[in-house]
N, C-alpha and C. Protein backbone atom coordinates (compact mmCIF):
# COMPACT_ATOMS: atom_id res chain seq x y z
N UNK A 1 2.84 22.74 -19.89
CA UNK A 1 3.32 21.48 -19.40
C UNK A 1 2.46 20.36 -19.96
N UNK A 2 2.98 19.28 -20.45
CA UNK A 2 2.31 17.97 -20.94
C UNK A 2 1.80 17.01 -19.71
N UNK A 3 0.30 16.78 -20.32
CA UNK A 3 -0.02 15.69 -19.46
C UNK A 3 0.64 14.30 -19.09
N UNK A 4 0.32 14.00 -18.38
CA UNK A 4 0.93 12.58 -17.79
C UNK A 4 0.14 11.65 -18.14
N UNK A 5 0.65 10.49 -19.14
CA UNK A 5 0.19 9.65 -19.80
C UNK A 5 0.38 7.75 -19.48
N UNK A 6 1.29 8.36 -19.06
CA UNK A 6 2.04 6.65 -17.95
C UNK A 6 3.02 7.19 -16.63
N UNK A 7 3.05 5.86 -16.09
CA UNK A 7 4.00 5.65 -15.14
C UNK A 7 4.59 4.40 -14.95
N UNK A 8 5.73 4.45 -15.06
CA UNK A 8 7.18 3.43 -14.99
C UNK A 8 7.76 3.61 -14.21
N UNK A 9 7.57 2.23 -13.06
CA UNK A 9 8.44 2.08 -11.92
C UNK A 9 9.84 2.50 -12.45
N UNK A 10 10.58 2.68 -11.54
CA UNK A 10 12.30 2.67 -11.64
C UNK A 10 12.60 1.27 -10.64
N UNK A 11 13.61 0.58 -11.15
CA UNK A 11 14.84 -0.10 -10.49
C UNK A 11 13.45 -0.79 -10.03
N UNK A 12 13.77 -1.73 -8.65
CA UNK A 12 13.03 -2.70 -8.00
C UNK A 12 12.12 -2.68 -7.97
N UNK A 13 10.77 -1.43 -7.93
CA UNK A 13 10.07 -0.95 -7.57
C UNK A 13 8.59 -1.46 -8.06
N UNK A 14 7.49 -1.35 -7.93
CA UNK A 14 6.27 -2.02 -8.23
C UNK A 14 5.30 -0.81 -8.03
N UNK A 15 4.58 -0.75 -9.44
CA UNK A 15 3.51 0.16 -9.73
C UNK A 15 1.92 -0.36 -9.31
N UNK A 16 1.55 -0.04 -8.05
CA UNK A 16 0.01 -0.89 -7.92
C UNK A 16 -1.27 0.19 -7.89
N UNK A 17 -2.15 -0.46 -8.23
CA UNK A 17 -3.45 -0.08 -7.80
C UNK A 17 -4.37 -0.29 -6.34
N UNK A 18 -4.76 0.82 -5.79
CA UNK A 18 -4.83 0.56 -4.40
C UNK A 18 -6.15 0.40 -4.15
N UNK A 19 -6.91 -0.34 -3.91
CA UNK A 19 -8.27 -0.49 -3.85
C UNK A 19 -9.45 0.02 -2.54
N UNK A 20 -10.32 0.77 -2.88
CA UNK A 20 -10.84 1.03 -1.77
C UNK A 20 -11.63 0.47 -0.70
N UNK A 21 -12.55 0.49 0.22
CA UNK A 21 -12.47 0.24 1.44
C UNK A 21 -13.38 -1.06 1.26
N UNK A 22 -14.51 0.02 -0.06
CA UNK A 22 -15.78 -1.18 -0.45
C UNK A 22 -15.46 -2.28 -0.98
N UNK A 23 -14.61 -2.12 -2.20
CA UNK A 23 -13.64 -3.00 -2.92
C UNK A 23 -13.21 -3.93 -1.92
N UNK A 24 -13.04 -3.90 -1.18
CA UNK A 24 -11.83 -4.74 -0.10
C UNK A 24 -12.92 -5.77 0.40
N UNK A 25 -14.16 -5.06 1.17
CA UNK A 25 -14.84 -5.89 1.61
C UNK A 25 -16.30 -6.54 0.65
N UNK A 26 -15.88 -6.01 -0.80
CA UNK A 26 -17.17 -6.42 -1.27
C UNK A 26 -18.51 -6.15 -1.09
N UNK A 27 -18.61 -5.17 -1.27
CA UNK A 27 -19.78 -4.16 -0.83
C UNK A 27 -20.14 -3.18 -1.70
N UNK A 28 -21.22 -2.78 -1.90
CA UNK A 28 -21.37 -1.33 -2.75
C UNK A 28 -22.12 -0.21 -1.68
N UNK A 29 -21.77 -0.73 -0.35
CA UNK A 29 -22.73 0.32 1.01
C UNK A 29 -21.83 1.30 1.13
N UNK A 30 -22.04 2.41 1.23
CA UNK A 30 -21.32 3.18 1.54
C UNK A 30 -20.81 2.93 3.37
N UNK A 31 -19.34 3.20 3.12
CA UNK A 31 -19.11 3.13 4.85
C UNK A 31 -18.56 4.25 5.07
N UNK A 32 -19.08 4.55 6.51
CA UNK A 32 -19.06 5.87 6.75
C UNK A 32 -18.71 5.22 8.32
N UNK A 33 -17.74 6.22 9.55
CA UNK A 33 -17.23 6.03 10.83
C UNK A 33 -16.67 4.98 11.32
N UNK A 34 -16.71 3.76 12.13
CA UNK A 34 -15.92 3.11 12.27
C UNK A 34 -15.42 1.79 11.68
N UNK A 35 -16.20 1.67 10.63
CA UNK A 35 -15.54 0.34 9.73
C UNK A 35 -14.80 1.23 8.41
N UNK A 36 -13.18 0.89 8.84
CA UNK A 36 -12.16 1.30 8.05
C UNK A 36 -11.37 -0.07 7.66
N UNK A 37 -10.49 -0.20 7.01
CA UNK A 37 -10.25 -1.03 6.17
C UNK A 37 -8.42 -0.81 6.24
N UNK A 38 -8.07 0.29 6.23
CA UNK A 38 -6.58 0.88 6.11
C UNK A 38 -5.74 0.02 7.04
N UNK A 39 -6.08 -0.74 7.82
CA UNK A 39 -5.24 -1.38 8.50
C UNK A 39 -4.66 -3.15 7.77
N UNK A 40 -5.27 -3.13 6.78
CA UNK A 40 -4.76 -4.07 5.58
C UNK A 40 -5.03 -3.93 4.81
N UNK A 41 -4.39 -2.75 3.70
CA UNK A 41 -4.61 -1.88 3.06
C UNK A 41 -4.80 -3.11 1.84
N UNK A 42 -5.00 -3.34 -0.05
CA UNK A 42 -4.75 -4.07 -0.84
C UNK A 42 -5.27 -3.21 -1.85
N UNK A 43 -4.12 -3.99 -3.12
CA UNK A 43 -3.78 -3.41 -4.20
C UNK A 43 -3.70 -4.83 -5.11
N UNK A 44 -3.67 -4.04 -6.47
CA UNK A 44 -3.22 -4.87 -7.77
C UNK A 44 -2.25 -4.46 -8.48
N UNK A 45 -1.39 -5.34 -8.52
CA UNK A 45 -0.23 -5.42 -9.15
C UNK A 45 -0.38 -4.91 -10.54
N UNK A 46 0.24 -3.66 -11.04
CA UNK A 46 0.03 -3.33 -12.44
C UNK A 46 1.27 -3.39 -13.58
N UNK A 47 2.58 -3.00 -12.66
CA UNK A 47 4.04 -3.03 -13.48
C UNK A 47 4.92 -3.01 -12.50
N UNK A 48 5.71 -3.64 -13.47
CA UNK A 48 7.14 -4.03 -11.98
C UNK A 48 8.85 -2.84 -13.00
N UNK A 49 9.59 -2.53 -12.02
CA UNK A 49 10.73 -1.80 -12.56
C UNK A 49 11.51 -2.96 -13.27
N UNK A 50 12.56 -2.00 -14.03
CA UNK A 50 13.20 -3.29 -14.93
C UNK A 50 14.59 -4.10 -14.19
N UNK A 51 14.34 -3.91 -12.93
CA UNK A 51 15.46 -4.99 -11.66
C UNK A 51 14.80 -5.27 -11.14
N UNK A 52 13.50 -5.43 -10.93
CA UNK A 52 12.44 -6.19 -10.04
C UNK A 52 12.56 -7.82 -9.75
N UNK A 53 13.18 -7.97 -9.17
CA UNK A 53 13.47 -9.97 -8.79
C UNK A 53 12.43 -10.95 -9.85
N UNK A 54 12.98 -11.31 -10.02
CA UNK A 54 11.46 -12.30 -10.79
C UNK A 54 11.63 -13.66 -9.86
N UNK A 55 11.94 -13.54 -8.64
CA UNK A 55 11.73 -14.82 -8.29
C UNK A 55 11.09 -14.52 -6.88
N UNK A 56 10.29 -13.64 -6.73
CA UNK A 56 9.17 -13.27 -5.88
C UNK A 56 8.02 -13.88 -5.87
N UNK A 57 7.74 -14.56 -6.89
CA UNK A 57 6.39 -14.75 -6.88
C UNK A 57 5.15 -13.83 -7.51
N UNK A 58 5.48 -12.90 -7.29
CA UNK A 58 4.45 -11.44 -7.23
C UNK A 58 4.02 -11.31 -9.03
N UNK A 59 3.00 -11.35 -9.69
CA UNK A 59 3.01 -11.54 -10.78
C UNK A 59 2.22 -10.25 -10.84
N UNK A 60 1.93 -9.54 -12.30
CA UNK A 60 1.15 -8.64 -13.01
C UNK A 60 -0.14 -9.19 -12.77
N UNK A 61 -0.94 -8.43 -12.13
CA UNK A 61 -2.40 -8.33 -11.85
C UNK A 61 -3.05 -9.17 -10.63
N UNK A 62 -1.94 -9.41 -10.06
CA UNK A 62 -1.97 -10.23 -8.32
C UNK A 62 -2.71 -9.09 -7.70
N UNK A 63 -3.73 -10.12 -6.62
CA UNK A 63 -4.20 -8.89 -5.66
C UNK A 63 -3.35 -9.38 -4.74
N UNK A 64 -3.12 -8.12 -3.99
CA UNK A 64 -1.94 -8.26 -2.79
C UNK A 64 -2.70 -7.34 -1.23
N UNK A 65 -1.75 -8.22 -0.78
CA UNK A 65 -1.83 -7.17 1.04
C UNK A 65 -0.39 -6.56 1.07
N UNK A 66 -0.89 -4.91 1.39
CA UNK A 66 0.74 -4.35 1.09
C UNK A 66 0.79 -3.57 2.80
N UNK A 67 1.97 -2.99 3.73
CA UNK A 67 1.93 -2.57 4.18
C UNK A 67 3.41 -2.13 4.24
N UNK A 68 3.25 -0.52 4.50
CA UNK A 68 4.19 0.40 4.64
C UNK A 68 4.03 1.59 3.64
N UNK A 69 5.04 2.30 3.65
CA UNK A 69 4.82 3.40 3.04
C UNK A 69 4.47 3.21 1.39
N UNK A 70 4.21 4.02 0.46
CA UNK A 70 4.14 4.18 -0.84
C UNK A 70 4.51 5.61 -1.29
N UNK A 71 4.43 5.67 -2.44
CA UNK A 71 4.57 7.57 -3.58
C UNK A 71 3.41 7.07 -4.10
N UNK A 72 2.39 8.40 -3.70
CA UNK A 72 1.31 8.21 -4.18
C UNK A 72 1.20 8.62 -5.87
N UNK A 73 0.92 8.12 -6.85
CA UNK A 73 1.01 8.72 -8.26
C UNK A 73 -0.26 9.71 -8.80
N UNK A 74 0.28 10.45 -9.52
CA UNK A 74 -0.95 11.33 -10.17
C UNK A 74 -1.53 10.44 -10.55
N UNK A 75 -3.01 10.87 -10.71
CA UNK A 75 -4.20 9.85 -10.92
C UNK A 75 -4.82 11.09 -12.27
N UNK A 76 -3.92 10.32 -13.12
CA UNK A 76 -4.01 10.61 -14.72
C UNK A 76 -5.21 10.45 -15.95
N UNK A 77 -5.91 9.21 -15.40
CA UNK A 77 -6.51 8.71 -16.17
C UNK A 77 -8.02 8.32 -15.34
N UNK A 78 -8.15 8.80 -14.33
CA UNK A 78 -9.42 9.01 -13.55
C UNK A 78 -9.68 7.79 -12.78
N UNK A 79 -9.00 6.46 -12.95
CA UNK A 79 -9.48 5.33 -12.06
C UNK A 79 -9.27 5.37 -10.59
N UNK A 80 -8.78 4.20 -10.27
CA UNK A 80 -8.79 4.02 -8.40
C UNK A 80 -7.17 4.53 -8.33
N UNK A 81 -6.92 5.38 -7.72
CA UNK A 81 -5.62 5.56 -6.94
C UNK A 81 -4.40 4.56 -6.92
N UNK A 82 -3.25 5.16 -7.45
CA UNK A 82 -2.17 4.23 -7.97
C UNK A 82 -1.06 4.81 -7.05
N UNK A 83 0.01 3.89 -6.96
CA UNK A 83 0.90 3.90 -6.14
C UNK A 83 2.18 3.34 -6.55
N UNK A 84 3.80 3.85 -6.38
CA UNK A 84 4.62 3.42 -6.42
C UNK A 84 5.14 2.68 -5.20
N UNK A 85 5.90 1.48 -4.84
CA UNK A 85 6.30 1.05 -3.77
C UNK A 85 7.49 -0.06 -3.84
N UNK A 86 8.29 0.23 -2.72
CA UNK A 86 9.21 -1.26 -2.70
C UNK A 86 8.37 -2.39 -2.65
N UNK A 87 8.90 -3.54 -3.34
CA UNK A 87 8.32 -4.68 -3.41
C UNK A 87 8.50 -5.83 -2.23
N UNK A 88 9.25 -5.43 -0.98
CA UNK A 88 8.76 -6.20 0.05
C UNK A 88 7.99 -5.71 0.71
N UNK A 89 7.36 -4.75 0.49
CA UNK A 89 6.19 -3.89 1.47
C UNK A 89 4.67 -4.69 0.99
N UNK A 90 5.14 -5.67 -0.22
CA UNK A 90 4.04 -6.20 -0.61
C UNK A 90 3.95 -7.69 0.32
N UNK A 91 3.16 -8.03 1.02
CA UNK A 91 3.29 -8.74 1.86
C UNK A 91 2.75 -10.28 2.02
N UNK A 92 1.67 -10.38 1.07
CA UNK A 92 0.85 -11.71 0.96
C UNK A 92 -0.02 -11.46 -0.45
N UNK A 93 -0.48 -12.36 -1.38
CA UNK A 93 -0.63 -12.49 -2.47
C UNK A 93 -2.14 -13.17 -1.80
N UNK A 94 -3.24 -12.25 -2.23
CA UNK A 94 -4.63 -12.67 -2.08
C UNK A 94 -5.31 -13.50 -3.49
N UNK A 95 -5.27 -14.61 -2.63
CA UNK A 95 -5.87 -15.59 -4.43
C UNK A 95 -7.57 -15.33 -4.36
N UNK A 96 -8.25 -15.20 -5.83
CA UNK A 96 -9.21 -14.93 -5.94
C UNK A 96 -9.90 -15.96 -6.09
């Protein structure tokens, strides 16, 4: 079987990067027990499907607040954890 080399949303859909807990809060401490982060989970916008609205707002490499489900994607290429998702689950556009 051939490795997996990309991933391409289908139809509406939005390919993000999901960032972890430290990431979120800017930190390099490790956190360990009750400071979790999952309750406003955020990601970066990496590719959008080829019916994806373009009048969302939501641009390539936006950090976002997403909530609801996702398809988690093979993590191919060793970075932070990637994700397929509908694009109203993306919820607020975090300006840097």
């Amino acid at each position: 079987m051939s490795k997996v080399k990309s991933v391409e949303p289908a139809g509406g859909l939005v390919l993000v990067e999901l960032l972890s807990d430290n990431e979120m809060l800017g930190t390099k401490l490790e956190l360990v027990g009750a400071v979790q982060t999952k309750e406003c989970p955020q990601a970066y916008v990496l590719k959008f499907g080829p019916f994806f609205p373009k009048d969302t707002g939501i641009e390539k490499g936006d950090r976002v607040l997403i909530q609801g489900s996702y398809i988690p994607v093979p993590n191919f290429d060793g970075g932070r954890e990637k994700a397929i998702m509908e694009y109203h689950a993306i919820k607020a556009i975090l300006r840097e």
